[in-house]
C-alpha atoms as a PDB file:
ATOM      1  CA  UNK A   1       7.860   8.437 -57.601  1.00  0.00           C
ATOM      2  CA  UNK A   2       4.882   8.528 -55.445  1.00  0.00           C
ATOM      3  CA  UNK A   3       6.241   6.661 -52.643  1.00  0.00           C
ATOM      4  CA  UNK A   4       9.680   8.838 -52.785  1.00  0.00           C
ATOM      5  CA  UNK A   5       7.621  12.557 -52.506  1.00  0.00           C
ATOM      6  CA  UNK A   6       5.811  11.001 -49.717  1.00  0.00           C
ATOM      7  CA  UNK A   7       8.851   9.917 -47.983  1.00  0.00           C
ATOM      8  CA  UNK A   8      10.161  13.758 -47.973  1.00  0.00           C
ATOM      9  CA  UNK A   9       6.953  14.990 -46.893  1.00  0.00           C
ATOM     10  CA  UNK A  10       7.005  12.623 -43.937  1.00  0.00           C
ATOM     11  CA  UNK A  11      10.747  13.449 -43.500  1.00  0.00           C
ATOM     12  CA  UNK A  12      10.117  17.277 -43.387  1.00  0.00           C
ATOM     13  CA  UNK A  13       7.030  16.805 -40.517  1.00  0.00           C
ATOM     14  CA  UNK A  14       8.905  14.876 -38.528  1.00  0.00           C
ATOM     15  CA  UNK A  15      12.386  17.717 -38.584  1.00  0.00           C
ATOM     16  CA  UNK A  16       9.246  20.517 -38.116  1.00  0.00           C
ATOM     17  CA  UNK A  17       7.894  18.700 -35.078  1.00  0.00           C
ATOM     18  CA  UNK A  18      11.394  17.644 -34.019  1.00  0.00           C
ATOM     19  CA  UNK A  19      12.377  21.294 -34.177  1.00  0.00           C
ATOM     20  CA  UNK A  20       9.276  22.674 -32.072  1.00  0.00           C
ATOM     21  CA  UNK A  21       9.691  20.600 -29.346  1.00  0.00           C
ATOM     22  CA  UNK A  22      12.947  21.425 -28.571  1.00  0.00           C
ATOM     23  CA  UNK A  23      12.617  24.767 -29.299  1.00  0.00           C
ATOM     24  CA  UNK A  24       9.843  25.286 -26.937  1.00  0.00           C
ATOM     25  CA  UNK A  25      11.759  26.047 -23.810  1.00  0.00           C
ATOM     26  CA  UNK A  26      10.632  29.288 -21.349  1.00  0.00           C
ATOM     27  CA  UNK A  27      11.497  32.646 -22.297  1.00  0.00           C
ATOM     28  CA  UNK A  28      14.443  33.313 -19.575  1.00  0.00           C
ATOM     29  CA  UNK A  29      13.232  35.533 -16.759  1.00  0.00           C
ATOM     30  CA  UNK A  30      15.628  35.296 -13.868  1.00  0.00           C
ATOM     31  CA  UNK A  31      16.660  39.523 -12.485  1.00  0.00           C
ATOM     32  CA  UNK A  32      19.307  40.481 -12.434  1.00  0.00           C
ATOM     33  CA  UNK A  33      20.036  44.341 -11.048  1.00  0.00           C
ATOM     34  CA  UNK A  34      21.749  47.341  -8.876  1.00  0.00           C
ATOM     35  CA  UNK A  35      23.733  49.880  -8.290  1.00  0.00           C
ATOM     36  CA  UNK A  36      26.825  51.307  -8.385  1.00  0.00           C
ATOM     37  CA  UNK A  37      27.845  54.477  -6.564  1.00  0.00           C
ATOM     38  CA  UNK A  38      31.156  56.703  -5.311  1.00  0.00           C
ATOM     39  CA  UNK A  39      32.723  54.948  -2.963  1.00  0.00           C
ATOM     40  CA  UNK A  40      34.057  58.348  -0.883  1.00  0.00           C
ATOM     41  CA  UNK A  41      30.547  60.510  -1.614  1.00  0.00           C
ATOM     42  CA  UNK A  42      27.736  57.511  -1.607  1.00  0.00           C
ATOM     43  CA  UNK A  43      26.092  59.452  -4.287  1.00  0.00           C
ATOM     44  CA  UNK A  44      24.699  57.357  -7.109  1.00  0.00           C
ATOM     45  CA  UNK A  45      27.676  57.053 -10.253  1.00  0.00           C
ATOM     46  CA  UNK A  46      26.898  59.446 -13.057  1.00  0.00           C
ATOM     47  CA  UNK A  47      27.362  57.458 -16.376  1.00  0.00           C
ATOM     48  CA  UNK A  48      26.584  58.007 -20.082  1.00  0.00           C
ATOM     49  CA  UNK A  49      24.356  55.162 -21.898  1.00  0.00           C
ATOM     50  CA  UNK A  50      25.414  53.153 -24.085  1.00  0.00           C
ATOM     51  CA  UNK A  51      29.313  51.697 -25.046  1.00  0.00           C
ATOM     52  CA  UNK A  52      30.832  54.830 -23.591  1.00  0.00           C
ATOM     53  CA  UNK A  53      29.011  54.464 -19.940  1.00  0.00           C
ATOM     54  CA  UNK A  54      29.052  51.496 -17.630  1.00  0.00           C
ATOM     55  CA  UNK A  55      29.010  47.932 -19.513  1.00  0.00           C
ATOM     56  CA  UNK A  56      28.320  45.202 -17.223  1.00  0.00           C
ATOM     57  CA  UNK A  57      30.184  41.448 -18.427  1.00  0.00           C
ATOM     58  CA  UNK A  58      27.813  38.351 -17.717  1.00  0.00           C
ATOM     59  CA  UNK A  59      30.029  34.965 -17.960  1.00  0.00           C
ATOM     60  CA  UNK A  60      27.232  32.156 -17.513  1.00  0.00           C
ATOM     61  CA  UNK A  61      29.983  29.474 -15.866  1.00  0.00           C
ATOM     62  CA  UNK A  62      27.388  26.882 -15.446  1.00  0.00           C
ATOM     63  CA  UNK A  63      28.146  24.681 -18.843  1.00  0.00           C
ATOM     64  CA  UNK A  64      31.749  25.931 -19.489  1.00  0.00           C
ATOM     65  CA  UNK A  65      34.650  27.643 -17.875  1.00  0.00           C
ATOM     66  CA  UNK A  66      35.267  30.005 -21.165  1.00  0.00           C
ATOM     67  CA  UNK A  67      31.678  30.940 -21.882  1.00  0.00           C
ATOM     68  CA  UNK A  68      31.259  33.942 -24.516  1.00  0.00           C
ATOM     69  CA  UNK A  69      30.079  37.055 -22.955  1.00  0.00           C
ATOM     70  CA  UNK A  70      26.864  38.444 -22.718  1.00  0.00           C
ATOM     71  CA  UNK A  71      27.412  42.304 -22.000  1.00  0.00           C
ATOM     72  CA  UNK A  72      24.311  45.175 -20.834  1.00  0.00           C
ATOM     73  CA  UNK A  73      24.761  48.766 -20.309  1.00  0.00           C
ATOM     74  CA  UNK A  74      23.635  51.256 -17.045  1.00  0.00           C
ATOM     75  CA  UNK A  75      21.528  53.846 -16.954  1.00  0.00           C
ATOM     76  CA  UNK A  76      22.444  57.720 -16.107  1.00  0.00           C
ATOM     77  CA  UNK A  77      22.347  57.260 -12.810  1.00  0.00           C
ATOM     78  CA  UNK A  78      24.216  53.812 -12.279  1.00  0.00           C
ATOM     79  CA  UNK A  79      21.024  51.629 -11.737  1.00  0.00           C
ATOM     80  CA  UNK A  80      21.090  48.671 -13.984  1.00  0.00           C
ATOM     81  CA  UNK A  81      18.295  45.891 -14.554  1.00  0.00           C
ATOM     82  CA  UNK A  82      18.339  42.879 -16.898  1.00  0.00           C
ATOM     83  CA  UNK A  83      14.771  40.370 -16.400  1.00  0.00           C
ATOM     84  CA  UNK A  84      15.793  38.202 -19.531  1.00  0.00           C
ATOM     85  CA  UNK A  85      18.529  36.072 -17.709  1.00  0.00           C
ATOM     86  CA  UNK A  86      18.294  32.022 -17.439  1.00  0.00           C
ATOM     87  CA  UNK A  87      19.125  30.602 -14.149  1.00  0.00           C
ATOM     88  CA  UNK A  88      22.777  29.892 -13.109  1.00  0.00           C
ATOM     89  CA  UNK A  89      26.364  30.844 -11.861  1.00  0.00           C
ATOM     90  CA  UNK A  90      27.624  34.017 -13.786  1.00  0.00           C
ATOM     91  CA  UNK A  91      30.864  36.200 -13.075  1.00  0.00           C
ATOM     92  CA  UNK A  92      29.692  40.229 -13.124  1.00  0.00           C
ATOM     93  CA  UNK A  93      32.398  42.613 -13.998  1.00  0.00           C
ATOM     94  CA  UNK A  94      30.952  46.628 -14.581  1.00  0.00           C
ATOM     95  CA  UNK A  95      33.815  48.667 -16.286  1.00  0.00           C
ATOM     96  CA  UNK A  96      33.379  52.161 -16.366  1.00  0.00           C
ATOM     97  CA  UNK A  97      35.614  55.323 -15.930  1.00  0.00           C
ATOM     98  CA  UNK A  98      36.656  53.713 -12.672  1.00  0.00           C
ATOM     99  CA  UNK A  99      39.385  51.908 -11.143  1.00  0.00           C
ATOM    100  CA  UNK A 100      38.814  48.240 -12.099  1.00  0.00           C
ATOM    101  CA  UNK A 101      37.615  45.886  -9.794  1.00  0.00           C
ATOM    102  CA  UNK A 102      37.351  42.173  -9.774  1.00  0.00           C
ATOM    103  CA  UNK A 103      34.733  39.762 -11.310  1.00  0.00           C
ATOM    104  CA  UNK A 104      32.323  38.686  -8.761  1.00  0.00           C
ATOM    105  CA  UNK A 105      30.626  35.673  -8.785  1.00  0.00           C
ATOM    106  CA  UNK A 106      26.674  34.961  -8.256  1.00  0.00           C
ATOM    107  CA  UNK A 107      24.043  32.887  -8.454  1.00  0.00           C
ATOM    108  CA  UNK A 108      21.243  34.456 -10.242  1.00  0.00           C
ATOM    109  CA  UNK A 109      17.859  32.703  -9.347  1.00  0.00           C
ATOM    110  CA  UNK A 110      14.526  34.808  -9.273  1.00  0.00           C
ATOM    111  CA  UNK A 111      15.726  38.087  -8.261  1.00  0.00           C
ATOM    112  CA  UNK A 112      19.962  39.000  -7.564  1.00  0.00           C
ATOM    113  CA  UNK A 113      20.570  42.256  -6.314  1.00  0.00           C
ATOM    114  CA  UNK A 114      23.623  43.852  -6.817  1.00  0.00           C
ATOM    115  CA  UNK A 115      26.020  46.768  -5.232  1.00  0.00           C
ATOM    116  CA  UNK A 116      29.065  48.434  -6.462  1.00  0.00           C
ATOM    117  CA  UNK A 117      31.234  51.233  -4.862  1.00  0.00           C
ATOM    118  CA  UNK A 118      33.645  52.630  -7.304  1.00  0.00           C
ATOM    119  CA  UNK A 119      36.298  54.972  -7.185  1.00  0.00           C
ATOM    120  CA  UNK A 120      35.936  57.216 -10.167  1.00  0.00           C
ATOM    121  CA  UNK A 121      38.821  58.477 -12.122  1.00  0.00           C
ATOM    122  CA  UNK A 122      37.474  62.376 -11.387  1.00  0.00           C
ATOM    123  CA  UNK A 123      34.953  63.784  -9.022  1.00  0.00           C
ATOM    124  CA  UNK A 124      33.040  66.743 -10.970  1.00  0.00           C
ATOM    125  CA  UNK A 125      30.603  68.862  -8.359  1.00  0.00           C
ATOM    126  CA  UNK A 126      28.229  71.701  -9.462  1.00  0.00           C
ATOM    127  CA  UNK A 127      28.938  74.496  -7.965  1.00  0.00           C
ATOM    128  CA  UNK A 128      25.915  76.649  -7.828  1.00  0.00           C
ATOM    129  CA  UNK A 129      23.089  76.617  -9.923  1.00  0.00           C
ATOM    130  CA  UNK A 130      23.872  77.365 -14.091  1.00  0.00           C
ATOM    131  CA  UNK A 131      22.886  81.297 -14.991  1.00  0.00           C
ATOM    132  CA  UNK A 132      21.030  81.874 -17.860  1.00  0.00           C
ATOM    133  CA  UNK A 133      22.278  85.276 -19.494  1.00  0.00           C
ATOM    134  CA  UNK A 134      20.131  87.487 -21.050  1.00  0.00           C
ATOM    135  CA  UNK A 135      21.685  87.588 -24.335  1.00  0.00           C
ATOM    136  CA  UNK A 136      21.353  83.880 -25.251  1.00  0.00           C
ATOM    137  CA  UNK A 137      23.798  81.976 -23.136  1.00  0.00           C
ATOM    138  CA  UNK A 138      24.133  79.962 -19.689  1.00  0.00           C
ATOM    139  CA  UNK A 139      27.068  80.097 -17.898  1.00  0.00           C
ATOM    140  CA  UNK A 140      27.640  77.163 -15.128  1.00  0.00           C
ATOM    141  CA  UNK A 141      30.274  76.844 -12.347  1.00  0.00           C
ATOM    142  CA  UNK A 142      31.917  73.274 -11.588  1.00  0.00           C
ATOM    143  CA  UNK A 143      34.570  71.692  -9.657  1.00  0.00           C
ATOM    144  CA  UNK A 144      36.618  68.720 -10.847  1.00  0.00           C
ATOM    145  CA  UNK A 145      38.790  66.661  -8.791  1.00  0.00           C
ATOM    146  CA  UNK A 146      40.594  63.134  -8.422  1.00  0.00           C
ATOM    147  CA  UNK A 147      38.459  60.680  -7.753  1.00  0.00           C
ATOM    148  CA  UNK A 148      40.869  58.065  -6.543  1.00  0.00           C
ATOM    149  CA  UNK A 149      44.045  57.880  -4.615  1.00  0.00           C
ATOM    150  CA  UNK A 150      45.737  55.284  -6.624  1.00  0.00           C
ATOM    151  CA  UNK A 151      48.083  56.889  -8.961  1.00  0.00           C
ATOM    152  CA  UNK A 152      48.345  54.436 -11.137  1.00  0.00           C
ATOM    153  CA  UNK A 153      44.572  56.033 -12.524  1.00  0.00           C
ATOM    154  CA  UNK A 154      45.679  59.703 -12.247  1.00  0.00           C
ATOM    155  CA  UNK A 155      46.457  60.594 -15.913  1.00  0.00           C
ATOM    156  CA  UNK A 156      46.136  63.899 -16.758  1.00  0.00           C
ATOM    157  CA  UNK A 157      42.779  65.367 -17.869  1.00  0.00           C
ATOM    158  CA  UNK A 158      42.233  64.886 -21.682  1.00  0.00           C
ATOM    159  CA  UNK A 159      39.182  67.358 -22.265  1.00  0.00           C
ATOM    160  CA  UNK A 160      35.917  68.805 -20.296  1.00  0.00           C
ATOM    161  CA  UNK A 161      32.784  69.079 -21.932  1.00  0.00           C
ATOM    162  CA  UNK A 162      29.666  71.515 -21.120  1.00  0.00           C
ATOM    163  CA  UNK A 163      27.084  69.176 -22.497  1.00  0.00           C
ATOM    164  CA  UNK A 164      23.906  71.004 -23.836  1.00  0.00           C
ATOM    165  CA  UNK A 165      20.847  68.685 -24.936  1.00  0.00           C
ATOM    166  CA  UNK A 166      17.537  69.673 -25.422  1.00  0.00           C
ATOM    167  CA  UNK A 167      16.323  66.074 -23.715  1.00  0.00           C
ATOM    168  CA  UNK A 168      16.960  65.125 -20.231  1.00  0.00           C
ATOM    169  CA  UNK A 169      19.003  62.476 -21.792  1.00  0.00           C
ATOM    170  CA  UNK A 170      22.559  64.226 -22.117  1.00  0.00           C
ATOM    171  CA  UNK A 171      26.141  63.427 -22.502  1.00  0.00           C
ATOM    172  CA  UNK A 172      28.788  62.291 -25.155  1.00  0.00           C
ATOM    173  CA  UNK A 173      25.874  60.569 -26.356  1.00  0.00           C
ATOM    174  CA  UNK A 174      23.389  63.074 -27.093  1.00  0.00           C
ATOM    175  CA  UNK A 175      24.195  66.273 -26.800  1.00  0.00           C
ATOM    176  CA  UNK A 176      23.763  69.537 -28.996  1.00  0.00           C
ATOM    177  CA  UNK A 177      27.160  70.313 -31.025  1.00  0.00           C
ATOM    178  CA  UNK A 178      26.031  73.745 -31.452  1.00  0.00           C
ATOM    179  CA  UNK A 179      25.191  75.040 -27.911  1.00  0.00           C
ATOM    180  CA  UNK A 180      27.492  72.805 -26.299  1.00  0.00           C
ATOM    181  CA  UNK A 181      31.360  73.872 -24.859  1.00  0.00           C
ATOM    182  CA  UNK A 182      34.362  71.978 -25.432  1.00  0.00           C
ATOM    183  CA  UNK A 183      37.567  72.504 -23.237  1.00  0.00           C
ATOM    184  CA  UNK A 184      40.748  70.964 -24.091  1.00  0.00           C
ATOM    185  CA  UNK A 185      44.438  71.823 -24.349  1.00  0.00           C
ATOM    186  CA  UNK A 186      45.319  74.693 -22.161  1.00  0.00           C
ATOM    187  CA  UNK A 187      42.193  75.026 -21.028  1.00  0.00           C
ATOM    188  CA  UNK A 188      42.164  71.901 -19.269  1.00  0.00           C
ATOM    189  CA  UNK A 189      46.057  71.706 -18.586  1.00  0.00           C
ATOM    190  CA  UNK A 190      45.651  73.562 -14.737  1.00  0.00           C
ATOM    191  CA  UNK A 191      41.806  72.962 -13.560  1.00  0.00           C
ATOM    192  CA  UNK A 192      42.259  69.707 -10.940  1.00  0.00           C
ATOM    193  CA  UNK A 193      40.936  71.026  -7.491  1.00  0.00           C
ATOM    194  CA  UNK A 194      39.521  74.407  -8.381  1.00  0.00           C
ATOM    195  CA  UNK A 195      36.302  76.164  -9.370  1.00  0.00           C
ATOM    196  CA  UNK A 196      36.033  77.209 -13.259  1.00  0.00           C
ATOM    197  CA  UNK A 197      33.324  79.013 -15.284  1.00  0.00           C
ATOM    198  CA  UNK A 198      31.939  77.369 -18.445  1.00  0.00           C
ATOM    199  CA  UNK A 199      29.732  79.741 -20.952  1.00  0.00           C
ATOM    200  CA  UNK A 200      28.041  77.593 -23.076  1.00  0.00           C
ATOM    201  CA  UNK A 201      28.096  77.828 -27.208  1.00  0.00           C
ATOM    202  CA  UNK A 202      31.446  77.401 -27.591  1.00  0.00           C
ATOM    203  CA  UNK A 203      31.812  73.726 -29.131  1.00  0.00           C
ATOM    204  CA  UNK A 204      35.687  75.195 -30.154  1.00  0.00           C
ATOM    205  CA  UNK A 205      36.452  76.321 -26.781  1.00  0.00           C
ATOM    206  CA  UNK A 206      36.634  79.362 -25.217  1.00  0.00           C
ATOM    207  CA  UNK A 207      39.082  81.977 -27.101  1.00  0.00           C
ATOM    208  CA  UNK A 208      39.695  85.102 -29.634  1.00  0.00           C
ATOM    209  CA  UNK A 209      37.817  84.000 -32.758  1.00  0.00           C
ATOM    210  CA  UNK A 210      35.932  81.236 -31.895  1.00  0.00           C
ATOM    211  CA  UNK A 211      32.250  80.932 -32.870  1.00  0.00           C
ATOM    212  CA  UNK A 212      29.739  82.014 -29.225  1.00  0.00           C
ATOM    213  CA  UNK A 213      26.615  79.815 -30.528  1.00  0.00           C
ATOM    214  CA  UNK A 214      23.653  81.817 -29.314  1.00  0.00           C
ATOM    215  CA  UNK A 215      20.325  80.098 -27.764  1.00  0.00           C
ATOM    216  CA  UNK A 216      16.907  80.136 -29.768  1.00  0.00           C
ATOM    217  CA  UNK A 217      15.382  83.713 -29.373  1.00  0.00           C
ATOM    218  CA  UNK A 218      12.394  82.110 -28.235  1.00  0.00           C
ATOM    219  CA  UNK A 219      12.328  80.734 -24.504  1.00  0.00           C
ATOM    220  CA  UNK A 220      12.392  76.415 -23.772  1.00  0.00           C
ATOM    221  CA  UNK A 221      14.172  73.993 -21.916  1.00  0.00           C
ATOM    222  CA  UNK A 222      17.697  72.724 -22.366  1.00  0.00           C
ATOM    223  CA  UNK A 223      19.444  70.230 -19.990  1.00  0.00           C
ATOM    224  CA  UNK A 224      23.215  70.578 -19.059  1.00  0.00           C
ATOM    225  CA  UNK A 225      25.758  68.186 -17.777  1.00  0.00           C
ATOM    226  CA  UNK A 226      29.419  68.527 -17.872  1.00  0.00           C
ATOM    227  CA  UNK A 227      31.678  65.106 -18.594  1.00  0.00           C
ATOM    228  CA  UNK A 228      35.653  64.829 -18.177  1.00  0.00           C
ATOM    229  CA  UNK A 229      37.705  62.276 -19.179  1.00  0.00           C
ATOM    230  CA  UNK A 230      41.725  61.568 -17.943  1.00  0.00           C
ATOM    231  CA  UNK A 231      43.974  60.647 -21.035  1.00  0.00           C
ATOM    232  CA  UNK A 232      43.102  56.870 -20.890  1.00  0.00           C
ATOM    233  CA  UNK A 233      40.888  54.329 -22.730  1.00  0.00           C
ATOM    234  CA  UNK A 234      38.819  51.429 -21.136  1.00  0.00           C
ATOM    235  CA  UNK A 235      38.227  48.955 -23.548  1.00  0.00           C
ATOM    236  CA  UNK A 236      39.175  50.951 -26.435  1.00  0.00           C
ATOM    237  CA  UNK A 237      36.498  53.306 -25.463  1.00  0.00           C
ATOM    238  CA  UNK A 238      36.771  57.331 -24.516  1.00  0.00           C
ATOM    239  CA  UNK A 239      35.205  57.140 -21.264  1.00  0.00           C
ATOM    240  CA  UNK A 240      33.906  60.428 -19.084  1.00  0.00           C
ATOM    241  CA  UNK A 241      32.607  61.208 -15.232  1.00  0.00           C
ATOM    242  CA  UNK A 242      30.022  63.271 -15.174  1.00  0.00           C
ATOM    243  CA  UNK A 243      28.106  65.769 -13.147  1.00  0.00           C
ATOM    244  CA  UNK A 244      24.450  65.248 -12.647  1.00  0.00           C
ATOM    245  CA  UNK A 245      21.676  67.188 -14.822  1.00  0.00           C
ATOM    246  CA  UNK A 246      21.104  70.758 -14.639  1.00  0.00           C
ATOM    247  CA  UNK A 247      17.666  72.300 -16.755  1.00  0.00           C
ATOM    248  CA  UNK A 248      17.421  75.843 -17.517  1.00  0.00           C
ATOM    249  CA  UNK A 249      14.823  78.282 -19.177  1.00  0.00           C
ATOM    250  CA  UNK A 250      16.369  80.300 -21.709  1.00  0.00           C
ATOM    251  CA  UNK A 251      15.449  83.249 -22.024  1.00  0.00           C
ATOM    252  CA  UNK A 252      12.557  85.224 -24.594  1.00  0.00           C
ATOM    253  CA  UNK A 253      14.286  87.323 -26.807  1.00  0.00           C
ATOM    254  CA  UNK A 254      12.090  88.174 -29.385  1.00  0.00           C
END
């Protein structure tokens, strides 16, 4: 009985050490990162974080020609960074609210740098600066247009959002329900190519006997960005251009 219990004991060191050794590879630390911008303006491409913004598709093709996918988001501003990749031959795809483009293929070895110009579905300009109202609102001024010629991307625009946040960090992601604007419906049905006024507060849109959500009567900082989507899905996902980020001062009322 002895000489069996030793036996296991031996057998279990010998998996434990077995296990170490080939367990002790280096942490992967191969860069990959970029950019991705409008391909008409230049101007860095306004995303959301997250599922709903830009997801970049890593295919490591360097042991198999179906490898499963290894996926990363961008930040607000496009710029993406990963410093956890191993060495080898991947295939990049970003999808976005963007025509699609093509996997590219790279070596990624110490640092790979990457850049993208997209054409977004819509093109959304401030127009002005937002004015904060005395009696606890903001209005803002913004221009939405197609982004891309190819008509085979110019559905017709879903809904516009006046996103209100009191963090820098603002979109369909994180944004305030109560101080934020939502356009859809007629609202939205003849606004391509012009200037339009958004108030903020109204999360039920703009109209007889919906709620006007007042600001705090006691001055801070909110942050403002408006997102529109067109009346598609990329991969399953509601996906919106966006303006860049406004901050205001509201205004002491007390």
């Amino acid at each position: 009985m002895r000489y069996i219990k030793d036996l296991f004991i031996l057998f279990c060191v010998a998996i434990s050490l077995t296990s170490c050794r080939y367990d002790n590879y280096d942490e992967p630390s191969e860069t990959l990162r970029g950019d991705i911008v409008d391909k008409v303006t230049k101007e860095p491409y306004q995303t959301a974080i997250g599922p709903t913004g830009v997801r970049l598709r890593l295919m490591e093709y360097s042991w198999s020609d179906t490898p499963t996918p290894y996926d990363f988001y961008c930040k607000m501003d496009g710029t993406f960074q990963n410093t956890k990749l191993f060495p080898g031959r991947y295939g990049v795809t970003p999808t976005g609210a963007f025509v699609p483009i093509e996997e590219q293929i790279v070596n990624i070895e110490g640092e790979c740098v990457l850049h993208y110009e997209v054409e977004p579905f819509l093109r959304l300009e401030w127009v002005g600066e937002p004015v904060v109202n005395a009696e606890g609102t903001a209005d803002i001024q913004v221009k939405i247009t197609r982004g891309t010629d190819n008509p085979d991307y110019q559905d017709d625009i879903a809904e516009v959002w006046l996103f209100v946040s009191e963090t820098s960090y603002v979109g369909d992601f994180s944004y305030s329900p109560r101080f934020s604007t939502h356009l859809l419906g007629e609202n939205v049905s003849d606004i391509l190519d012009k200037t339009i006024t958004i108030r903020t507060g109204q999360p039920q849109g703009p109209g007889e006997g919906n709620a006007q959500n007042l600001f705090p009567t006691y001055a801070r900082k909110f942050f403002l960005r408006v997102g529109a989507r067109i009346n598609r899905q990329v991969e399953g996902q509601n996906v919106y251009n966006y303006t860049t980020v406004k901050e205001i001062q509201t205004v002491d009322r007390e």
